[in-house]
Every structure is written in structure tokens, then in C-alpha cells.
C-alpha atoms as a PDB file:
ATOM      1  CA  UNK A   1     105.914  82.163 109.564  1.00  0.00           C
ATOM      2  CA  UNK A   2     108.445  80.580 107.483  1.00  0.00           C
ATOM      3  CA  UNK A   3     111.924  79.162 109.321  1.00  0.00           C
ATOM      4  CA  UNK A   4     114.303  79.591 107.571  1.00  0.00           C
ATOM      5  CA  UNK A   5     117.884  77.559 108.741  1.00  0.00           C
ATOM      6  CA  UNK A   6     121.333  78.426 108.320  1.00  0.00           C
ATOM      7  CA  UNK A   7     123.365  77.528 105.011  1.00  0.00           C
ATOM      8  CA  UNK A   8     126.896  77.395 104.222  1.00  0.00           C
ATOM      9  CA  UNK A   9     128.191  80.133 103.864  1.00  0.00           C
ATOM     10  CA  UNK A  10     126.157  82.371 106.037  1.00  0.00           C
ATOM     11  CA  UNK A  11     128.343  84.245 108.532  1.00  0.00           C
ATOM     12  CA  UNK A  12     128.784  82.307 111.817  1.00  0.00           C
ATOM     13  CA  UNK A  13     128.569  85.186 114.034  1.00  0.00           C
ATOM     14  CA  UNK A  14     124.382  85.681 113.658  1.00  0.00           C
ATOM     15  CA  UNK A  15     123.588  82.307 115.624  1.00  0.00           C
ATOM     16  CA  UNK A  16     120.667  83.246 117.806  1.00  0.00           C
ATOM     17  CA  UNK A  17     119.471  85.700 115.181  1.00  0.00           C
ATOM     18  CA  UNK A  18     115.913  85.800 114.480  1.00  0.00           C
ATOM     19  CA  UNK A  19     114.807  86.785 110.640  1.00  0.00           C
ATOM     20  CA  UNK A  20     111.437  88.337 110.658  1.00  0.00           C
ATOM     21  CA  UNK A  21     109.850  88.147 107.118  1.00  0.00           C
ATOM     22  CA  UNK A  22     108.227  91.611 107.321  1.00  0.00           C
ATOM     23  CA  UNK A  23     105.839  91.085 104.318  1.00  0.00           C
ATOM     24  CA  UNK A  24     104.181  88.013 105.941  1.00  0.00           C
ATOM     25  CA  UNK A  25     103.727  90.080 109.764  1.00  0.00           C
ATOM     26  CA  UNK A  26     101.891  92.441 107.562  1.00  0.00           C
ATOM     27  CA  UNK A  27      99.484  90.157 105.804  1.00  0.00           C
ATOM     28  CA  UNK A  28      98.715  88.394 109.188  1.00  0.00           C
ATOM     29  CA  UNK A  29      98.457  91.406 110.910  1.00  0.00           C
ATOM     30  CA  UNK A  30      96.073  93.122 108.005  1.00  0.00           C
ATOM     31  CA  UNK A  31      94.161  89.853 108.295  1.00  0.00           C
ATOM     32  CA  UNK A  32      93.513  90.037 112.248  1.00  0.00           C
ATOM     33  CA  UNK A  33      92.619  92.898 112.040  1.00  0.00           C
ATOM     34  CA  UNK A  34      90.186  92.246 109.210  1.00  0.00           C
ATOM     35  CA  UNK A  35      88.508  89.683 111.428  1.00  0.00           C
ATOM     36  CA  UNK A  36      88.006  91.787 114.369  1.00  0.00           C
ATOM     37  CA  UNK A  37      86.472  95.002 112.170  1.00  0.00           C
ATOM     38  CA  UNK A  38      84.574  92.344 110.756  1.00  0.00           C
ATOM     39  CA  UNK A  39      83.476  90.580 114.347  1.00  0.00           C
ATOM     40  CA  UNK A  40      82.643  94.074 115.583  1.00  0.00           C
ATOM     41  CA  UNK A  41      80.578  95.656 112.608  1.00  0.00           C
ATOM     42  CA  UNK A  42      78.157  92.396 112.663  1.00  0.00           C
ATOM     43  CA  UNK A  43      77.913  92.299 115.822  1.00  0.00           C
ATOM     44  CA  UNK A  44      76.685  96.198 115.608  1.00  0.00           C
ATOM     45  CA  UNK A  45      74.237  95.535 113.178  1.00  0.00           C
ATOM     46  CA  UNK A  46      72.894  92.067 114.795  1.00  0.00           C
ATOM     47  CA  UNK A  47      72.686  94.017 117.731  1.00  0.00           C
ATOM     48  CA  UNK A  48      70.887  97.078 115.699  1.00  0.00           C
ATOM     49  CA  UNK A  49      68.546  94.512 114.141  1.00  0.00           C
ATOM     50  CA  UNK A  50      66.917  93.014 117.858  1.00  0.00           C
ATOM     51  CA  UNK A  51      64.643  94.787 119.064  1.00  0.00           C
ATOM     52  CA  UNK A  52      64.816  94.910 122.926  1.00  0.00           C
ATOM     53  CA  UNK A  53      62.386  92.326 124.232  1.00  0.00           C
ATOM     54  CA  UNK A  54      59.700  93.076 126.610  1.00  0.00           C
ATOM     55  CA  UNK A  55      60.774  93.337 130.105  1.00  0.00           C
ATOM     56  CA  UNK A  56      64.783  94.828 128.830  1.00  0.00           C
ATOM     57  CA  UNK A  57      66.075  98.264 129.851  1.00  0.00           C
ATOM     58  CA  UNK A  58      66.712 100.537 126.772  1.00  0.00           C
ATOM     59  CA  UNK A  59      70.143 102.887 126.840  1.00  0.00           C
ATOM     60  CA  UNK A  60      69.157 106.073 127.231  1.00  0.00           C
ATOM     61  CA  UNK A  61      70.340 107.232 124.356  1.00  0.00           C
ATOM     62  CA  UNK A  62      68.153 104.718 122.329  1.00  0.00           C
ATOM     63  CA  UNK A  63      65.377 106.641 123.472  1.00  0.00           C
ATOM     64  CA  UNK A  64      65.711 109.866 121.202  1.00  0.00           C
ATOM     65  CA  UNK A  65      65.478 108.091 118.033  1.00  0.00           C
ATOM     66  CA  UNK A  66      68.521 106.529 115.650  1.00  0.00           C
ATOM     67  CA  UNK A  67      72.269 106.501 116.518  1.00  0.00           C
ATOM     68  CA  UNK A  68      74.413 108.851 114.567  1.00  0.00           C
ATOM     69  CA  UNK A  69      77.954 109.009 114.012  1.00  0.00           C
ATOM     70  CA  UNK A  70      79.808 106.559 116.427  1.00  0.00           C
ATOM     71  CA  UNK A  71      77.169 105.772 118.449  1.00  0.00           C
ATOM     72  CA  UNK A  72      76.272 109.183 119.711  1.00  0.00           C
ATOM     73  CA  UNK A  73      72.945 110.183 119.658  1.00  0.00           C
ATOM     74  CA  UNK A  74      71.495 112.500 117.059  1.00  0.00           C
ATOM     75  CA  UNK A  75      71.081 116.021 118.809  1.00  0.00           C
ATOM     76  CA  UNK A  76      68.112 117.845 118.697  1.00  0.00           C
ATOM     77  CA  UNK A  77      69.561 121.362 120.017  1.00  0.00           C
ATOM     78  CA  UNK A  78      69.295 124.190 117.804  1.00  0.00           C
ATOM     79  CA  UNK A  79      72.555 126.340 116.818  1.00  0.00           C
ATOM     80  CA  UNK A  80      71.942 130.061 116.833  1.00  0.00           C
END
């Protein structure tokens, strides 16, 4: 973040005051955040893409055929 230092001029009474350049939090934070979607949703699909090796324990959830929606597995239960 940019520092910015007292000029003349500037009342004497904010010593101690921290300026917080609100536009530049965001970006960083947007950006972090960015990173970690972007850590998680490869590491998803890498993880999607091995097959469990011989000898592994698969979730049970694995079992009943493709994820869907966050994770969960698809249900095969009939509504009435």
C-alpha cells in the first residue's frame, strides 16, 4: 500500500492517523481471493482427474456414480 507522509499544511492534530486507500484493499483483496478460488477449483478437478490407485479407499459417496452440485452425491430416490 502506498505511504503517504504529512505535508504542510495538513492539520497537526491527525499525527498517528492511519490513511487506508480503500480502492487498493479492494483490488488486493479481489486478487486473494482470486488465487484461492483459483487454488481450490484446480485442485478439484486434478483431484477429479486421478483415478484412485489400486490398493486406495474410495469415499463412499464416489461409489454411486458422479458428484453433483457441491459435492453431494447424485440421488437416486424417487419423488412421489
Amino acid at each position: 500500500m502506498a505511504h503517504r507522509t504529512k505535508t504542510d499544511g495538513e492539520d497537526k492534530g491527525l499525527d498517528g492517523v492511519i490513511r487506508v486507500d480503500e480502492a487498493e484493499v479492494k483490488a488486493h483483496l479481489g486478487e486473494m481471493v482470486r488465487q484461492s478460488v483459483e487454488e481450490t477449483l484446480n485442485g478439484m478437478l486434478q483431484a477429479e482427474a486421478d483415478p484412485p490407485r489400486r490398493g486406495e479407499a474410495v469415499r463412499a459417496d464416489d461409489a454411486h456414480g458422479p458428484p453433483g452440485l457441491l459435492g453431494q452425491a447424485t440421488s437416486t430416490m424417487h419423488r412421489p
